[in-house]
N, C-alpha and C. Protein backbone atom coordinates (compact mmCIF):
# COMPACT_ATOMS: atom_id res chain seq x y z
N UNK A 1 0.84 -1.20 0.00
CA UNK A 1 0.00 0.00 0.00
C UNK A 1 0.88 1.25 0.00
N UNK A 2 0.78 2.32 -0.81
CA UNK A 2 1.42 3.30 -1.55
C UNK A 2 1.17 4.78 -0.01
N UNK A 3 2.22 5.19 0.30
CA UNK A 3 1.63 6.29 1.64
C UNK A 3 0.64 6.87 1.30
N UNK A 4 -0.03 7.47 2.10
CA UNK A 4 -1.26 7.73 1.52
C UNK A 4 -0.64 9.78 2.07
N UNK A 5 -1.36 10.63 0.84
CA UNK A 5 -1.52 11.97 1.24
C UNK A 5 -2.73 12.28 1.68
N UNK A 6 -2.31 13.32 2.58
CA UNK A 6 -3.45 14.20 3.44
C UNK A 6 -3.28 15.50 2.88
N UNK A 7 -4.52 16.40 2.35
CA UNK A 7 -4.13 17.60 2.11
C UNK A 7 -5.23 18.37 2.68
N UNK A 8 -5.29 19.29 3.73
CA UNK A 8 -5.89 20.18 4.60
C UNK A 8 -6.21 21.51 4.06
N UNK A 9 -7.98 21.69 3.86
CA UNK A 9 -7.59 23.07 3.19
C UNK A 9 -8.67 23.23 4.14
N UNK A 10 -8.47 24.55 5.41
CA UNK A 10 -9.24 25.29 6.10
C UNK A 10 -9.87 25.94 5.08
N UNK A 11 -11.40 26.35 5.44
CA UNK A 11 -11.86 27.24 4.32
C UNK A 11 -13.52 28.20 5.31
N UNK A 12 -13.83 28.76 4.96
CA UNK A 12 -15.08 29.55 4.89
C UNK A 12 -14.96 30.30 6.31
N UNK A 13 -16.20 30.42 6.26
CA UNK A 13 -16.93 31.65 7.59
C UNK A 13 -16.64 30.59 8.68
N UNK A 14 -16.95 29.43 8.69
CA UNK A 14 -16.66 28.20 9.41
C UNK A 14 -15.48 27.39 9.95
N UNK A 15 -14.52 28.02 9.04
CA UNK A 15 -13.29 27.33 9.16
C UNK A 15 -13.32 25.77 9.10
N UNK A 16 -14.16 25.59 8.33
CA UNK A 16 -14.21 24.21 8.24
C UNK A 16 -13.33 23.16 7.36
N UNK A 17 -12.54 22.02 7.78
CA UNK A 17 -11.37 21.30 7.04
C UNK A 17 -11.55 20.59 6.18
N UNK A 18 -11.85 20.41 4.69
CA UNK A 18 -11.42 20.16 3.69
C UNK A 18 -10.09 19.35 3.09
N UNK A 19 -10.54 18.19 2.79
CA UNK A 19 -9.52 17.20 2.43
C UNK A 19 -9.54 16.27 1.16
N UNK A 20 -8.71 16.90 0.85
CA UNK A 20 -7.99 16.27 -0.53
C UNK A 20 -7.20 15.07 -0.06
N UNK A 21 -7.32 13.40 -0.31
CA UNK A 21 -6.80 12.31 -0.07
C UNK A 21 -6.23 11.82 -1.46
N UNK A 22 -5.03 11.34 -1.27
CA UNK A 22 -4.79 10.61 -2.56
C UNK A 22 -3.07 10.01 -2.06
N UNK A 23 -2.89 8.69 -2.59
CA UNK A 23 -1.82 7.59 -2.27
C UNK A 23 -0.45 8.57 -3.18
N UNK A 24 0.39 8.15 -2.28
CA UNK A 24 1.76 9.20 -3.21
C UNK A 24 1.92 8.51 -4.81
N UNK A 25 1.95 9.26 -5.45
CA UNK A 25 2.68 8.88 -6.77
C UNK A 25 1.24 8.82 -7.54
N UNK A 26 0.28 8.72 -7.23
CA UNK A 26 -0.66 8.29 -7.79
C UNK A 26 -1.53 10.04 -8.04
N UNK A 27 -2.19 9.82 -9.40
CA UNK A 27 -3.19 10.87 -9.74
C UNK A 27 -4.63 11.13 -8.96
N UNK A 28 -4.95 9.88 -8.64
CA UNK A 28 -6.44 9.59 -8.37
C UNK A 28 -6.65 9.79 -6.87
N UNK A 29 -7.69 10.95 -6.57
CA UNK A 29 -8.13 11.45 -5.20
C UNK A 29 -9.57 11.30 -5.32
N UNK A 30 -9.26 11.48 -3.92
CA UNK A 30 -11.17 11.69 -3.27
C UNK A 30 -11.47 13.39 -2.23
N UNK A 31 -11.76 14.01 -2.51
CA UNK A 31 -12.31 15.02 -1.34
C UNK A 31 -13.65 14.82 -0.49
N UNK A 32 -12.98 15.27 0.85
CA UNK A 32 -13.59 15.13 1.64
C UNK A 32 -14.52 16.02 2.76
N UNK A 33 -15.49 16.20 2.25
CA UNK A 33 -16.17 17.58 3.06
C UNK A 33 -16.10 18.75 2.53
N UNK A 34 -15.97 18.55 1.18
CA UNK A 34 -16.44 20.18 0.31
C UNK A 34 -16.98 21.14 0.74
N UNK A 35 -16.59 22.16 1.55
CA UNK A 35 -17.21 23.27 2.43
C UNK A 35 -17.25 24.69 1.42
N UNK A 36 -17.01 25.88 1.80
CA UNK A 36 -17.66 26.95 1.26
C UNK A 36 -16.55 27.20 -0.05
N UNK A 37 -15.81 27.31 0.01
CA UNK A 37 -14.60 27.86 -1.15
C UNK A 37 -14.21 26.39 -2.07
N UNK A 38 -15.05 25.90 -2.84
CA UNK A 38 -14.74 24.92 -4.02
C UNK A 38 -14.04 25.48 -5.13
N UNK A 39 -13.86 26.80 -5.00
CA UNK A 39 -13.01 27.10 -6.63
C UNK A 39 -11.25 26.94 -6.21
N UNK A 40 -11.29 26.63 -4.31
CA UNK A 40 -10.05 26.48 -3.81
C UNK A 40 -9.31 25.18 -4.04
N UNK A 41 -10.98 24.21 -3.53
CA UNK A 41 -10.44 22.71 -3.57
C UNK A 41 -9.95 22.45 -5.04
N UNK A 42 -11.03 22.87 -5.94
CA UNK A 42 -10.25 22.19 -7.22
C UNK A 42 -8.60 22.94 -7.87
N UNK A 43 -8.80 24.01 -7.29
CA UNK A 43 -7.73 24.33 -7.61
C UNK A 43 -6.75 24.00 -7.01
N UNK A 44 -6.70 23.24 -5.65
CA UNK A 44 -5.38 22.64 -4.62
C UNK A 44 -5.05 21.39 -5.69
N UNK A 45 -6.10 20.73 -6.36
CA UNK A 45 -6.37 19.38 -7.01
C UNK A 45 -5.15 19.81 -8.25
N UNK A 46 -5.76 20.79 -8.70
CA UNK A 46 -5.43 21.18 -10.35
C UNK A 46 -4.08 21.04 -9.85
N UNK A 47 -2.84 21.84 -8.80
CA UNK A 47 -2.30 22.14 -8.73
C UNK A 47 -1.06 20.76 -8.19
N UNK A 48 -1.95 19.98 -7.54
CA UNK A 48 -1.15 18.63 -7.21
C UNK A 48 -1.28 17.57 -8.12
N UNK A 49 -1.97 17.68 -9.46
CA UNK A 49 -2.29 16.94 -10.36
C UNK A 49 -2.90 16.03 -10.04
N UNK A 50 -3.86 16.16 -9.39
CA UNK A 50 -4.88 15.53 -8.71
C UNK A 50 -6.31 15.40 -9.70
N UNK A 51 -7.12 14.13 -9.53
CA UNK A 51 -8.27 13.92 -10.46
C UNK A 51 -9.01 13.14 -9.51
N UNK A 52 -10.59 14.12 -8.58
CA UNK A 52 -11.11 13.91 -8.05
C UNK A 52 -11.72 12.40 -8.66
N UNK A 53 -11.87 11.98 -7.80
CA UNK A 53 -12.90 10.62 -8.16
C UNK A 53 -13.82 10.39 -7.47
N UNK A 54 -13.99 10.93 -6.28
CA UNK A 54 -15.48 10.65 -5.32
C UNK A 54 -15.55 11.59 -4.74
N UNK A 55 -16.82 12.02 -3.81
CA UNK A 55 -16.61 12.87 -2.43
C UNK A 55 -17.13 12.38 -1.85
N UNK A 56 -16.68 12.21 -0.51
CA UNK A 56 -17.04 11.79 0.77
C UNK A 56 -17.46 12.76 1.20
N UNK A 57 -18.58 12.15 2.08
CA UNK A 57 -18.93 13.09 2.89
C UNK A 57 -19.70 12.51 4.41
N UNK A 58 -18.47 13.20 5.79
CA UNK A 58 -19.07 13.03 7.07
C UNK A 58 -19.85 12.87 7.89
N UNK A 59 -21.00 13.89 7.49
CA UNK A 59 -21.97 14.52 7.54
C UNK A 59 -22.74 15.75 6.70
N UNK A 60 -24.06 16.19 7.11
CA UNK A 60 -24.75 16.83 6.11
C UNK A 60 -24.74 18.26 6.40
N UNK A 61 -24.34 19.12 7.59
CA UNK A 61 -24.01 19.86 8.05
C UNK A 61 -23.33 20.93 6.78
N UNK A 62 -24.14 22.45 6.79
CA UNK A 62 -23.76 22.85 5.66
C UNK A 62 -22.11 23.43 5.60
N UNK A 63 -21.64 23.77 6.53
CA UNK A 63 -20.18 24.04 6.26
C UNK A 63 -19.58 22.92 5.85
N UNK A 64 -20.22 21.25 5.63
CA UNK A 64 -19.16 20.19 4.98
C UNK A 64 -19.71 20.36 3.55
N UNK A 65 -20.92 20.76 3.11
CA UNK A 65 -21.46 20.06 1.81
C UNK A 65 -21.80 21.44 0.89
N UNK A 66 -21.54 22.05 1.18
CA UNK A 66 -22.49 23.78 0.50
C UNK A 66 -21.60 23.61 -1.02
N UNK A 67 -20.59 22.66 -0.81
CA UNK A 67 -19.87 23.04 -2.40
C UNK A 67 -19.32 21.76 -2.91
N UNK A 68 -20.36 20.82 -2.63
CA UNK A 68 -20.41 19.90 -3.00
C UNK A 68 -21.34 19.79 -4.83
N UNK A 69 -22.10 20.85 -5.34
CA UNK A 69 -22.54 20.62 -6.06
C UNK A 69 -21.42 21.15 -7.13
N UNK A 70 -20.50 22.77 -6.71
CA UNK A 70 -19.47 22.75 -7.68
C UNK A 70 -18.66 21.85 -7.79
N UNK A 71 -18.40 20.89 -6.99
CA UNK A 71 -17.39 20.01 -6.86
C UNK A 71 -17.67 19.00 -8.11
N UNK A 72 -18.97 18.52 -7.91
CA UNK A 72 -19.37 17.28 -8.88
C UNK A 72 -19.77 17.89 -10.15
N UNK A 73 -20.43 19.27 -10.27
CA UNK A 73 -20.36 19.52 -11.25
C UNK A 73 -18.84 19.62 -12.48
N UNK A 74 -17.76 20.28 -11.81
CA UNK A 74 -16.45 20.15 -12.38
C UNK A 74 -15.85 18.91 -12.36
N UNK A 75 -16.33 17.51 -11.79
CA UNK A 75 -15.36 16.65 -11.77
C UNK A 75 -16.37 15.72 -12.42
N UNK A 76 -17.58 15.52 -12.05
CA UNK A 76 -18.52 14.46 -12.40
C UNK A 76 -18.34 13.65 -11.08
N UNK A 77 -17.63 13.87 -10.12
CA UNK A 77 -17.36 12.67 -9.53
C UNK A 77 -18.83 12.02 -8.24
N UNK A 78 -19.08 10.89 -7.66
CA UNK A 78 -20.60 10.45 -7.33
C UNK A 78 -19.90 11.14 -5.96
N UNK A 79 -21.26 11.72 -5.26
CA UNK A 79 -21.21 11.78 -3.57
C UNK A 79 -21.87 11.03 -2.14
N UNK A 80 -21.03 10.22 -1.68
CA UNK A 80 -21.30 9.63 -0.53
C UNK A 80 -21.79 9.99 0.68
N UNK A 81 -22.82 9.50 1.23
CA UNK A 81 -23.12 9.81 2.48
C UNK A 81 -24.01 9.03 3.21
N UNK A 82 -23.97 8.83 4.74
CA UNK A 82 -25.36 7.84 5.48
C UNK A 82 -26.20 8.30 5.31
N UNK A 83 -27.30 7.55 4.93
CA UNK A 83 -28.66 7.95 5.09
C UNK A 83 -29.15 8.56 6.11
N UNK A 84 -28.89 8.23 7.06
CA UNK A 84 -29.60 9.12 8.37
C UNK A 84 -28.95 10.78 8.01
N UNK A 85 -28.15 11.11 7.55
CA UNK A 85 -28.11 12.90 7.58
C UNK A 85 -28.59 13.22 5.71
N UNK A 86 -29.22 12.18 5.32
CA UNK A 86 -29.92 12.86 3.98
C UNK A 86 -30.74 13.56 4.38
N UNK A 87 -32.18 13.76 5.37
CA UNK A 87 -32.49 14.62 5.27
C UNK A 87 -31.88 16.19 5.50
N UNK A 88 -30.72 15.92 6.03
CA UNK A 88 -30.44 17.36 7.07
C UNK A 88 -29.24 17.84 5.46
N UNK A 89 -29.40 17.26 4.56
CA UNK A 89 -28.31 17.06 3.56
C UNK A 89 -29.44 18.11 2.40
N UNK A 90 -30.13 17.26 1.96
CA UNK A 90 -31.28 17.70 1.15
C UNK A 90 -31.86 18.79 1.77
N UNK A 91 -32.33 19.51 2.91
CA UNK A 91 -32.36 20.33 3.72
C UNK A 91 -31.48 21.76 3.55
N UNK A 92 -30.34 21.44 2.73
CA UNK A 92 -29.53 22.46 2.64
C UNK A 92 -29.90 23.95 2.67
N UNK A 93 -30.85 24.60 1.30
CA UNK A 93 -31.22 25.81 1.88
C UNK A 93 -31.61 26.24 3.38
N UNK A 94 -32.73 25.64 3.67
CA UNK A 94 -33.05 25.56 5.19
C UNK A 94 -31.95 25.65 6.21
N UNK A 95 -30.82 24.73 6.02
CA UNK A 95 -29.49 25.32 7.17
C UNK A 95 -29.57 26.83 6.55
N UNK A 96 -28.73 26.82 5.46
CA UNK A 96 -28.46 27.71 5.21
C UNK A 96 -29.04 29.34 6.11
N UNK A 97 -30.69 29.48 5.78
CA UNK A 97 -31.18 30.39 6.05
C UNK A 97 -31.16 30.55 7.78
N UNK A 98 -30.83 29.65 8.30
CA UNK A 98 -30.53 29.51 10.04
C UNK A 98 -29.19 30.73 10.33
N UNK A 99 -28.21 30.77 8.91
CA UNK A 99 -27.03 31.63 9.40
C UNK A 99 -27.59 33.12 8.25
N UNK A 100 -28.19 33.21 7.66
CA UNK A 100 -28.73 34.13 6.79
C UNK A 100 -28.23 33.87 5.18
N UNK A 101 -27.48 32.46 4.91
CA UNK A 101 -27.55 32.62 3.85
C UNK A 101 -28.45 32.10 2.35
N UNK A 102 -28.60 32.03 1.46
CA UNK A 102 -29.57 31.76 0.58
C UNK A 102 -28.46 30.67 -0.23
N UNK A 103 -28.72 29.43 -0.10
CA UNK A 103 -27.87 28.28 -0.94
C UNK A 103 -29.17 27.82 -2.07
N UNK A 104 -28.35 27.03 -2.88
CA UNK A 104 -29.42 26.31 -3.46
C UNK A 104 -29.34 24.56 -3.35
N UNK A 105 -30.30 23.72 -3.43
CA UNK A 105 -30.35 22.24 -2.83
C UNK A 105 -29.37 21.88 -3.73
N UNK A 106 -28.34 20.60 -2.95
CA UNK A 106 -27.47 20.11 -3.53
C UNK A 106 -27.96 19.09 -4.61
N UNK A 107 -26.73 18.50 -5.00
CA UNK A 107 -27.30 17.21 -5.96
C UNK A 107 -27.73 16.05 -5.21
N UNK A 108 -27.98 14.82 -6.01
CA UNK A 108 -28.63 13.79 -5.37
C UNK A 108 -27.48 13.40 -4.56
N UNK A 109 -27.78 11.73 -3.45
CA UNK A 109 -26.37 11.36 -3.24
C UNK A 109 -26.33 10.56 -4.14
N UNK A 110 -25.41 9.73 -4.59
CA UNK A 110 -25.40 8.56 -5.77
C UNK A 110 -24.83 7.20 -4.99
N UNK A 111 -24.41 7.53 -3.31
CA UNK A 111 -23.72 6.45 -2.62
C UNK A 111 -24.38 6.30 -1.72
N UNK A 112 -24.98 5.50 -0.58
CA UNK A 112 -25.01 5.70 0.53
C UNK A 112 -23.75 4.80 1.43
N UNK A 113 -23.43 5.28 2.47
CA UNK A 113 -22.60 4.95 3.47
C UNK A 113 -22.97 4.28 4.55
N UNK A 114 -22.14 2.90 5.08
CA UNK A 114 -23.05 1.86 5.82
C UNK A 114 -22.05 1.77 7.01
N UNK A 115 -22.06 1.61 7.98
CA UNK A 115 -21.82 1.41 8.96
C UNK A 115 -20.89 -0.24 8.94
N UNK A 116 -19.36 0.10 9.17
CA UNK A 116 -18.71 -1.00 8.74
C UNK A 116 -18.30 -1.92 7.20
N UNK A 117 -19.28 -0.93 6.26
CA UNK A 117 -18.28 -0.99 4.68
C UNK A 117 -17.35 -0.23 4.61
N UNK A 118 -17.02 -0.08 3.37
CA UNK A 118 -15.55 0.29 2.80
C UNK A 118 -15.40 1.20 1.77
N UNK A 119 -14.10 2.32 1.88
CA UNK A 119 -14.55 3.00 0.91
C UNK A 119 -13.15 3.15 0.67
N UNK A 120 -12.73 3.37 -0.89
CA UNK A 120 -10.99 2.69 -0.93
C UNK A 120 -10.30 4.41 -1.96
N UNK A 121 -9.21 4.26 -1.59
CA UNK A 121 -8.47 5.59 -2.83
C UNK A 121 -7.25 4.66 -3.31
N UNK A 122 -7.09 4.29 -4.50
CA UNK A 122 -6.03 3.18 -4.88
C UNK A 122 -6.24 1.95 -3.59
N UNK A 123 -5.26 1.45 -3.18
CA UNK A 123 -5.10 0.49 -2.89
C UNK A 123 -5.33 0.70 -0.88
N UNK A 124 -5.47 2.19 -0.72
CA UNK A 124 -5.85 2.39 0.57
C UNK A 124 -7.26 2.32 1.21
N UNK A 125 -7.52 1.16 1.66
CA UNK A 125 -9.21 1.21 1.88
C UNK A 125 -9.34 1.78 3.75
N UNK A 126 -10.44 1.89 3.41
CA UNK A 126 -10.67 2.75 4.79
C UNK A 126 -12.11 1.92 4.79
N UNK A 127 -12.33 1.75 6.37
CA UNK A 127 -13.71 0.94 6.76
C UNK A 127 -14.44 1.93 7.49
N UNK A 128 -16.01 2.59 6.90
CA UNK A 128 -17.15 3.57 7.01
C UNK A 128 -17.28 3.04 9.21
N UNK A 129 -16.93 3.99 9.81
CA UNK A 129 -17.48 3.60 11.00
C UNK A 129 -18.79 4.77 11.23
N UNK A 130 -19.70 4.42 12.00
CA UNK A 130 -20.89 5.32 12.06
C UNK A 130 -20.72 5.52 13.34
N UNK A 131 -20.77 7.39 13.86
CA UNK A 131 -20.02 7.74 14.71
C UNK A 131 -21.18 9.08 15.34
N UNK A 132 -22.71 8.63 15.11
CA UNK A 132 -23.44 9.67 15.55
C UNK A 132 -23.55 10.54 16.82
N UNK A 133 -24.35 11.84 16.75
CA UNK A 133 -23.97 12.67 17.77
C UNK A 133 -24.01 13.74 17.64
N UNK A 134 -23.04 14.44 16.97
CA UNK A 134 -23.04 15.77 16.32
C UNK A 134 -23.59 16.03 15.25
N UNK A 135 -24.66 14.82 14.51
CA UNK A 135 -25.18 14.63 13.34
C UNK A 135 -25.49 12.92 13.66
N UNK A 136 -27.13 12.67 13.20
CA UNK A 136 -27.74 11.45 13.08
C UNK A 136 -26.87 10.52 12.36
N UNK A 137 -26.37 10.84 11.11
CA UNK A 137 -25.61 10.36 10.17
C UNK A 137 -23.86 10.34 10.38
N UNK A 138 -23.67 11.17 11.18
CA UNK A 138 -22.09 11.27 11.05
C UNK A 138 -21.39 9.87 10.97
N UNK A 139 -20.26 9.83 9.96
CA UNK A 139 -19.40 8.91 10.45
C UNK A 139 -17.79 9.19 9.91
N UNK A 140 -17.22 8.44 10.31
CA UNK A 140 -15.75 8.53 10.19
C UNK A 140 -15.16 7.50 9.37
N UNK A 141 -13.86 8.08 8.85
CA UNK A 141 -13.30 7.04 7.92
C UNK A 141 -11.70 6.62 8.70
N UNK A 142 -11.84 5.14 8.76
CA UNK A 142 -10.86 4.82 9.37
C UNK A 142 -10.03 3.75 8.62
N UNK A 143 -8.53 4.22 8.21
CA UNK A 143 -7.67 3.28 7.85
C UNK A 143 -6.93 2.97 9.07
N UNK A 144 -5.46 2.37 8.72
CA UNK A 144 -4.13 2.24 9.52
C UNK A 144 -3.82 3.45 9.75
N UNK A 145 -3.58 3.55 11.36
CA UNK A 145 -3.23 4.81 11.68
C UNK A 145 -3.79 6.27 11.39
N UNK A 146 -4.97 6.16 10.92
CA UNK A 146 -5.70 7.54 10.49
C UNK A 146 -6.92 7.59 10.34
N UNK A 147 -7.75 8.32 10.60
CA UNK A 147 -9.13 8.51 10.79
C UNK A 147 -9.36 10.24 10.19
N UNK A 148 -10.36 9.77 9.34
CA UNK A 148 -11.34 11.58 8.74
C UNK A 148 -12.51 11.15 9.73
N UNK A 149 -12.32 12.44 10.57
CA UNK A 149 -13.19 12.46 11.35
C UNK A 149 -14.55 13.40 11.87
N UNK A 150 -14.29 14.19 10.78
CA UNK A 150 -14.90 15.36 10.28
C UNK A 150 -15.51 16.04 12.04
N UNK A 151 -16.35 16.44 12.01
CA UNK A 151 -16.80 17.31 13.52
C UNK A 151 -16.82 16.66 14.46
N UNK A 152 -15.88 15.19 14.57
CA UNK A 152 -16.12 14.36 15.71
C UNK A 152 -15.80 15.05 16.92
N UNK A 153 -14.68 14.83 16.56
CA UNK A 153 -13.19 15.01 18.05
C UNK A 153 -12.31 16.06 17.00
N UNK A 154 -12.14 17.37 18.06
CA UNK A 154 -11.30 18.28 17.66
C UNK A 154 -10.06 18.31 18.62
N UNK A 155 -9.25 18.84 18.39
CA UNK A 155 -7.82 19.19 19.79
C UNK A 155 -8.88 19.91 20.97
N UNK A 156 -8.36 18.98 21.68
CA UNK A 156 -8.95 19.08 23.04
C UNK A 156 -10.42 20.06 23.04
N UNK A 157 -10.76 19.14 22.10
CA UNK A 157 -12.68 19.14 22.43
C UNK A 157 -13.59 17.82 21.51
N UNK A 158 -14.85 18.09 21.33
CA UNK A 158 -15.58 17.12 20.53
C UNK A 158 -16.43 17.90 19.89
N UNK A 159 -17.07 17.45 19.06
CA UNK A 159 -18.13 18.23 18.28
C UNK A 159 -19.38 18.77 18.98
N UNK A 160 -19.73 20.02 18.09
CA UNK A 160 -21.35 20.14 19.18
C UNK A 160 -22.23 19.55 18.93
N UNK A 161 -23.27 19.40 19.91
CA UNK A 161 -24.53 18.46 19.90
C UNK A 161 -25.40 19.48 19.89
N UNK A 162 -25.57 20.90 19.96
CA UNK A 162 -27.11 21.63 20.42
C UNK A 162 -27.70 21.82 19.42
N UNK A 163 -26.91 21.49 17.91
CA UNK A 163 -28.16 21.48 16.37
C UNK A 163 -28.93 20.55 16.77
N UNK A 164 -29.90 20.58 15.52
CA UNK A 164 -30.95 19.38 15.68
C UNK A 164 -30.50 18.20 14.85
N UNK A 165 -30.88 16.86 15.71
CA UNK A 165 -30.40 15.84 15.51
C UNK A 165 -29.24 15.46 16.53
N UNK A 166 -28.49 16.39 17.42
CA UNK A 166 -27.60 16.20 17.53
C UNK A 166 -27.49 15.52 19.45
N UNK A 167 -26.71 14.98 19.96
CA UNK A 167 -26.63 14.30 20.74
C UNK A 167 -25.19 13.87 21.72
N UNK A 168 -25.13 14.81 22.56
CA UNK A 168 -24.10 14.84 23.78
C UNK A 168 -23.85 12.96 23.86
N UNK A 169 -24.52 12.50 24.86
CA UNK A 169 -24.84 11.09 25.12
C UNK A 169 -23.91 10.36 23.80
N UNK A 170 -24.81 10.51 22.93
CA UNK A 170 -24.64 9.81 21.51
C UNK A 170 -23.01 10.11 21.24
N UNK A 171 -22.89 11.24 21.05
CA UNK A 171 -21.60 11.54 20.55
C UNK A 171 -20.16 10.72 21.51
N UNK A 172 -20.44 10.80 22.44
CA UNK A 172 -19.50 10.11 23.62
C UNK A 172 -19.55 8.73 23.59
N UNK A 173 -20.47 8.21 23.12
CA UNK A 173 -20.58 6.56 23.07
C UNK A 173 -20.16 6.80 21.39
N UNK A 174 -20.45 7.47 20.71
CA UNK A 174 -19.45 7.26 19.40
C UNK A 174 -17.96 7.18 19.34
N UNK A 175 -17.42 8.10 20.13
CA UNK A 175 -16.29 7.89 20.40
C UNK A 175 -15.36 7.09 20.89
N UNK A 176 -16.60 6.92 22.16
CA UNK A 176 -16.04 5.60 23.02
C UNK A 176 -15.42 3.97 22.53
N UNK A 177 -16.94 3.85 22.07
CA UNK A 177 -16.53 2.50 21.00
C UNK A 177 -16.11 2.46 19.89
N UNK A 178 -15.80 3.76 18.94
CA UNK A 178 -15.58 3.75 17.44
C UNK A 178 -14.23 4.37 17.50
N UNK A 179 -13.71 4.82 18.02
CA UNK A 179 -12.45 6.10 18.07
C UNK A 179 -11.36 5.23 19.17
N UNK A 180 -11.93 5.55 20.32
CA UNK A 180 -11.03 5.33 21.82
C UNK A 180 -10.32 3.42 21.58
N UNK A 181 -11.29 2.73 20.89
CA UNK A 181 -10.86 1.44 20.88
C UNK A 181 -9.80 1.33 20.03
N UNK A 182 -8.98 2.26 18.87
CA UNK A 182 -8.18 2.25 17.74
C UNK A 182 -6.53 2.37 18.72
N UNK A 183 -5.57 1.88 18.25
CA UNK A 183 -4.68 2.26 18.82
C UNK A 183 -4.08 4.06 19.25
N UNK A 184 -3.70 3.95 20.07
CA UNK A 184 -2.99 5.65 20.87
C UNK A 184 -2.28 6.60 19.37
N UNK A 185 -1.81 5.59 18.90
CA UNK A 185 -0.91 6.77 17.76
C UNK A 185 -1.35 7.03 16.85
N UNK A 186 -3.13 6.69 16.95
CA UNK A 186 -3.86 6.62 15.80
C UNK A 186 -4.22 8.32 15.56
N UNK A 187 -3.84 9.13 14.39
CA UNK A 187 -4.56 10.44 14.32
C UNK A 187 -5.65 10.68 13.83
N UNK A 188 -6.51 11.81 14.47
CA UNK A 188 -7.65 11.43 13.96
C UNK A 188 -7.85 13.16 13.53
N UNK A 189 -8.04 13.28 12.31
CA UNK A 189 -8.20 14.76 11.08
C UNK A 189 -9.37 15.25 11.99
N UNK A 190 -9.19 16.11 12.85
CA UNK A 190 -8.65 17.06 12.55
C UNK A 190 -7.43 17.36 14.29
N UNK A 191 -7.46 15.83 14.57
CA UNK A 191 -7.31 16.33 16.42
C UNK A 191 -6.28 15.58 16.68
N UNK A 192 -5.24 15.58 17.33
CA UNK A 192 -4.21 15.23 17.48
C UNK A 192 -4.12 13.82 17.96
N UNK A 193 -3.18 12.65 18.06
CA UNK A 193 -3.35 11.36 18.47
C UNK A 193 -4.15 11.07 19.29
N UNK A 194 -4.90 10.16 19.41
CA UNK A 194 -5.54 9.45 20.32
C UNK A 194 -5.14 9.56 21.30
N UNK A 195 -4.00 8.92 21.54
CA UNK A 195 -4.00 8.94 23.17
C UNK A 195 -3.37 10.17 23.41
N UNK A 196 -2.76 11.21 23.40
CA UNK A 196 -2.80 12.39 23.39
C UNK A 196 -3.99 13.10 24.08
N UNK A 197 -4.85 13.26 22.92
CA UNK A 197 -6.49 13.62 23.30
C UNK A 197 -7.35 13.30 24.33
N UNK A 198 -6.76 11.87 24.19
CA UNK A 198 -7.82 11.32 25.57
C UNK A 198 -7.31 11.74 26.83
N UNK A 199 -5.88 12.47 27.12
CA UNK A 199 -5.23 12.92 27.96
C UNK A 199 -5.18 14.50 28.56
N UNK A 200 -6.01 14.79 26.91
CA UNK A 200 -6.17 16.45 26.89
C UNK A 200 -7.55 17.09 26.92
N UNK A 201 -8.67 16.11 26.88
CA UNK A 201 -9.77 16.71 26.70
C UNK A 201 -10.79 15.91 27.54
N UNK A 202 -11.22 17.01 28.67
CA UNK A 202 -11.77 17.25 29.42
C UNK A 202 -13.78 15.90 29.24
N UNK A 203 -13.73 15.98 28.25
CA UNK A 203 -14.81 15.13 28.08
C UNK A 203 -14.15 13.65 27.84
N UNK A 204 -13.10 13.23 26.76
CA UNK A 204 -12.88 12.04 27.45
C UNK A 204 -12.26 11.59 28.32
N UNK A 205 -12.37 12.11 29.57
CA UNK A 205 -11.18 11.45 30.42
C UNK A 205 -12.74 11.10 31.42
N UNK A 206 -13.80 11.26 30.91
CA UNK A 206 -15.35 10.51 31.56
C UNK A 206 -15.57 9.36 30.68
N UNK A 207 -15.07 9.08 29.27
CA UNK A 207 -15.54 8.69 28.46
C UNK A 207 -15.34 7.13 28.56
């Protein structure tokens, strides 16, 4: 298996993390969580000679998906996601107008995401864990040593629960059994090692 790249693009009103994945040497990527500035992602792509092939997606939460439709429109590429955050996905204007802005509904999904399948970039597969809480649907992608973990677990914090759908309780037993059980040196995008975290943040050291 070929190292795999991580490419981090902070972006919007949200600061939300954006990831370009793709195995070294190789052309073929996936992005992950298309948030507000898509004329950035494809251009990080254009620029690493990168050729989207899927988007993943965490959750339905509009700072991950608002530019998910430029995304597929410029690449063609299909978009993934659990069923449980399609509605809050399809919903999009509606977030939107919660912060004042006017979006328009994304595209269909063309994937859904299952709890313990697989979702691969070359020869690096990663197994779909479902990690609800901060979103009905959320889940995380977990290879060797690395986890996209989109609003799970941040540096010394966790995601919020007070949107709708969302779930304190839930989120902590996501972690507990889906995250905390992976080995210590495991990193998890966007929050520093595992066992690190569990050392630094105040919610799991109950967990």
């Amino acid at each position: 298996m070929a190292p795999l790249r991580v490419i981090t693009i902070p972006n919007g009103q949200f600061q939300e993390n954006c990831y370009l994945l793709a195995e070294t040497g190789q052309a073929d990527a996936v992005i992950v969580d298309p948030g507000e500035e898509p004329e950035s992602f494809l251009a990080a792509a254009a620029r690493e000679g990168l050729r989207i092939r899927e988007i993943w997606l965490t959750h339905g939460h509009l700072d991950h998906v608002v530019g998910v439709a430029d995304v597929k429109a410029a690449t063609g590429a299909p978009v993934l996601l659990h069923p449980a955050d399609e509605p809050l996905y399809r919903n999009l204007p509606q977030q939107g107008l919660w912060f004042g802005l006017r979006l328009a509904p994304p595209p269909p999904i063309d994937r859904e995401l299952a709890h313990g399948g697989t979702v691969a970039i070359g020869s690096t597969v990663f197994q779909v864990r479902h990690t609800p809480g901060h979103s009905p649907g959320s889940v995380s992608f977990v290879t060797d040593g690395l986890v996209i973990g989109g609003d799970v677990l941040f540096q010394g914090s966790i995601g919020r629960t007070d949107l709708p759908g969302g779930s304190f309780d839930r989120l902590i037993q996501s972690i507990r059994e889906e995250l905390l059980v992976l080995p210590d040196d495991t990193v998890v995008y966007p929050a520093p090692p595992l066992g690190a975290e569990l050392r630094s943040t105040p919610f799991l050291a109950r967990a």
